[in-house]
Structure formats: structure tokens, C-alpha cells
C-alpha atoms as a PDB file:
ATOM      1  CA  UNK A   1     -85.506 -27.415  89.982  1.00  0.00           C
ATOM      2  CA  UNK A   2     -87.469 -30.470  89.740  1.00  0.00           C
ATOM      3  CA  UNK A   3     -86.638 -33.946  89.189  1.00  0.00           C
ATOM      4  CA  UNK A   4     -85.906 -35.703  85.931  1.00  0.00           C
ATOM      5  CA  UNK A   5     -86.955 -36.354  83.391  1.00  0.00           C
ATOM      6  CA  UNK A   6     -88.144 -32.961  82.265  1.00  0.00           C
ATOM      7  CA  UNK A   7     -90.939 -33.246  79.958  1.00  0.00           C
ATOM      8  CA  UNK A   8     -92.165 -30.545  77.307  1.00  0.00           C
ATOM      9  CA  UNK A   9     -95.600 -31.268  74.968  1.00  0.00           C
ATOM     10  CA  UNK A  10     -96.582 -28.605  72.653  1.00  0.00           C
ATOM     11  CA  UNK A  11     -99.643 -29.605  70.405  1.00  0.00           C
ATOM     12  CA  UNK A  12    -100.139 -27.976  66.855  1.00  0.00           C
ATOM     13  CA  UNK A  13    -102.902 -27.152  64.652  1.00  0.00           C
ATOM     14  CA  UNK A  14    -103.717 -26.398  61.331  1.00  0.00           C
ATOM     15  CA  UNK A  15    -105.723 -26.585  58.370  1.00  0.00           C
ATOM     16  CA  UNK A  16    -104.934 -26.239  54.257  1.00  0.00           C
ATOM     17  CA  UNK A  17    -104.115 -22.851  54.515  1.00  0.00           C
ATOM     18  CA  UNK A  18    -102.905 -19.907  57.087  1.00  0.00           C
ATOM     19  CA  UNK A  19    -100.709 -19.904  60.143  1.00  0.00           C
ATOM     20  CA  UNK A  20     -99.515 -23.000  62.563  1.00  0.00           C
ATOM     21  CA  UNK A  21    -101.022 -22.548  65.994  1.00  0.00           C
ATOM     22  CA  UNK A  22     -98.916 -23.996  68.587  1.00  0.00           C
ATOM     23  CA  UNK A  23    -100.068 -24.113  72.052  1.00  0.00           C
ATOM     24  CA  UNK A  24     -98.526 -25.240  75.521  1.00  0.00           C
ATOM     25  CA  UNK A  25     -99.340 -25.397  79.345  1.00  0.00           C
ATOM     26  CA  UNK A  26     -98.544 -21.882  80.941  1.00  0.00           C
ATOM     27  CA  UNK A  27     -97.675 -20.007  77.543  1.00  0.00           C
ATOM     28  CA  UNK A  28     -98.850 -18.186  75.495  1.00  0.00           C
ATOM     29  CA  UNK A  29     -99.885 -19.522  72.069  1.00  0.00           C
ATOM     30  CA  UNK A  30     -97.136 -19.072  68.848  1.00  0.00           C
ATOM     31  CA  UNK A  31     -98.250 -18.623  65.138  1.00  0.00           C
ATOM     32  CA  UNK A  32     -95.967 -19.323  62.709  1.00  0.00           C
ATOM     33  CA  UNK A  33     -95.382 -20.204  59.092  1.00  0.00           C
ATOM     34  CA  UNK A  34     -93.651 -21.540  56.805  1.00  0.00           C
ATOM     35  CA  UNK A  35     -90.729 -19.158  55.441  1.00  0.00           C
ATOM     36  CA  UNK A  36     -90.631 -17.410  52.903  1.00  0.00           C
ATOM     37  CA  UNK A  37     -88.165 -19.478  51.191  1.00  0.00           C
ATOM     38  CA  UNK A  38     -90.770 -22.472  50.813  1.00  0.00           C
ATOM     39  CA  UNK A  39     -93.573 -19.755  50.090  1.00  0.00           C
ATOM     40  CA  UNK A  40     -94.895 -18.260  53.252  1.00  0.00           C
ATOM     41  CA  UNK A  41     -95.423 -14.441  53.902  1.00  0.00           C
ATOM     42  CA  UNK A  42     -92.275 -14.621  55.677  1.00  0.00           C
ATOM     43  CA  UNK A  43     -93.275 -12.413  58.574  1.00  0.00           C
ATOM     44  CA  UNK A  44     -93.996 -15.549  61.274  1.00  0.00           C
ATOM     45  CA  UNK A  45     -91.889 -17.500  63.200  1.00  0.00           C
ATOM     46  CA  UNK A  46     -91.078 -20.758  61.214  1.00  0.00           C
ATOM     47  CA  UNK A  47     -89.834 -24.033  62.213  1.00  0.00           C
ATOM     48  CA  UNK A  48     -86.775 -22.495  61.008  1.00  0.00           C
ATOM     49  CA  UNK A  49     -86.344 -19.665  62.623  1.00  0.00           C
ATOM     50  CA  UNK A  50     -87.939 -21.310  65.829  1.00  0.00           C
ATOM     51  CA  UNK A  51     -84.802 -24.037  65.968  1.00  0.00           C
ATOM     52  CA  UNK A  52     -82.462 -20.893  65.419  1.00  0.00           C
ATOM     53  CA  UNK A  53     -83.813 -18.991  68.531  1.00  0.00           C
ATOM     54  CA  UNK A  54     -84.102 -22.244  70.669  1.00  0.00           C
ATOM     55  CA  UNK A  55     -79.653 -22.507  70.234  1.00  0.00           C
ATOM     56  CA  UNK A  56     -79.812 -18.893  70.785  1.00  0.00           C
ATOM     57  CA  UNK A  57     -82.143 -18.671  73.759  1.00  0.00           C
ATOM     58  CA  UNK A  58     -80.991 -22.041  75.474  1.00  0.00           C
ATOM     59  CA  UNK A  59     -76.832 -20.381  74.965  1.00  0.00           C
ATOM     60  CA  UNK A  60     -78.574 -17.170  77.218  1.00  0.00           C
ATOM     61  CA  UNK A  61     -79.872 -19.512  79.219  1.00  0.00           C
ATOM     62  CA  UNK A  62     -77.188 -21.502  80.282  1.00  0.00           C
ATOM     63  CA  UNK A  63     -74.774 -19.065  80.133  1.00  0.00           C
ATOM     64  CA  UNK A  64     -77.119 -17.364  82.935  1.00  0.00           C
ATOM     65  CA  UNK A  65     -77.542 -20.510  85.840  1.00  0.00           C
ATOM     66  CA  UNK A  66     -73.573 -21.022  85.292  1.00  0.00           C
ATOM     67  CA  UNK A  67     -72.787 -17.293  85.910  1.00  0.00           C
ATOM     68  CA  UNK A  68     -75.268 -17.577  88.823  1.00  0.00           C
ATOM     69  CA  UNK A  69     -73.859 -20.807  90.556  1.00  0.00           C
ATOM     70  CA  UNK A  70     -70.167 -19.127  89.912  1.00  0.00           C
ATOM     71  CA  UNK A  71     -71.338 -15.946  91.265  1.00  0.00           C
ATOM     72  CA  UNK A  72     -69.715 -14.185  88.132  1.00  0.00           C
ATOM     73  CA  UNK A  73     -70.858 -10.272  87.925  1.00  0.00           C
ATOM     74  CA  UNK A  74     -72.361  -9.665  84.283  1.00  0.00           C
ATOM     75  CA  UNK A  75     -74.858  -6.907  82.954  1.00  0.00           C
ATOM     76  CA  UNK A  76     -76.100  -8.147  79.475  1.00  0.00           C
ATOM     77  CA  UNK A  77     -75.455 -10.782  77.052  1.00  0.00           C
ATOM     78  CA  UNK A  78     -76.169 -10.812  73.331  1.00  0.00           C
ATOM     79  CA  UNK A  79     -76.316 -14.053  70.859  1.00  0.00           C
ATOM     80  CA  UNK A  80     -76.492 -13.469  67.216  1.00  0.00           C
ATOM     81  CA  UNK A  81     -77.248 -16.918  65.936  1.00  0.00           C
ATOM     82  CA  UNK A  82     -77.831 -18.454  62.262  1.00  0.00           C
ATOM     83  CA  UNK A  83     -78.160 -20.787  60.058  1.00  0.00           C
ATOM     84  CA  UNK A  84     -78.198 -22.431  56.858  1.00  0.00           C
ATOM     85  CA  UNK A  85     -80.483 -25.094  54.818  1.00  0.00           C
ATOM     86  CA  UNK A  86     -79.068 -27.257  52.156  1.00  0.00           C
ATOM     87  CA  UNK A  87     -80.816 -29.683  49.841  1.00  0.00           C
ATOM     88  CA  UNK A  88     -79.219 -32.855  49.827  1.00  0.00           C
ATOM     89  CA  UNK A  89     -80.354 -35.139  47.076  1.00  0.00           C
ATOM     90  CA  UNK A  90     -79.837 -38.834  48.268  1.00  0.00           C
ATOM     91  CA  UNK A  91     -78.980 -41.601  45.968  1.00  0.00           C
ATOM     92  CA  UNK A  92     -80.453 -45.080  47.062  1.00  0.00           C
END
């Protein structure tokens, strides 16, 4: 493992229309959209969904190195995760 700080840049493009491009060092590039909820086709990844997966993945993730460094005997792991979005009107 390397020292910290870790550091992670993605960079993002777009333009008036279509899909989000995000690209990274090492990774293959991600399209996504907005949801359909806000008006997007609703078959992309979306910030959304994206933040979702990341708890999801990272819980995987750690759950993994901890089994690893306690030598704990495990086969598979599944993590349903969601949630939701409210609107919250602020009064100033």
C-alpha cells in the first residue's frame, strides 16, 4: 500500500446535450447521465447511482482487506445498497 495521502482525479466532459464522459489514469472511461428522474434516458450510470455503488463497492471492499488481515475463511459477499433523494426547500 502506498503512503498517504491517497489522491484520486477524475476529469469530466461534456457538452449541451448527451452523456458525461469521465475519464481517469489506468481505467477505463464511464458514461453516464443524468437519471431518469431529472430527465435522462435512465439507462447510464448517474451521479446518483454512481454515489450508491461507491458505499456499496467500498463496504465489499473493506469487508475484504479485514477478512484478509484476520485470516477469516469466506466465499462470496453480496451488498444491496440504496437510496433516497429529497427536496428540501430552504427558507433564508
Amino acid at each position: 500500500m502506498e503512503e498517504f495521502p491517497h489522491h484520486y482525479t477524475v476529469a469530466a466532459s461534456g457538452a449541451v446535450g448527451g452523456d458525461v464522459e469521465l475519464t481517469a489514469e489506468r481505467v477505463p472511461g464511464l458514461r453516464s447521465a443524468s437519471p431518469a428522474e431529472f430527465g435522462g434516458p435512465g439507462d447510464r450510470w448517474s451521479p446518483e447511482t454512481l454515489l450508491v455503488g461507491a458505499v456499496a463497492d467500498c463496504f465489499i471492499l473493506t469487508f475484504r482487506a479485514v477478512a484478509r488481515a484476520s485470516k477469516l475463511a469466506w466465499t462470496s459477499l453480496q451488498c444491496d445498497a440504496s437510496d433516497r433523494l429529497y427536496r428540501i426547500d430552504f427558507v433564508t
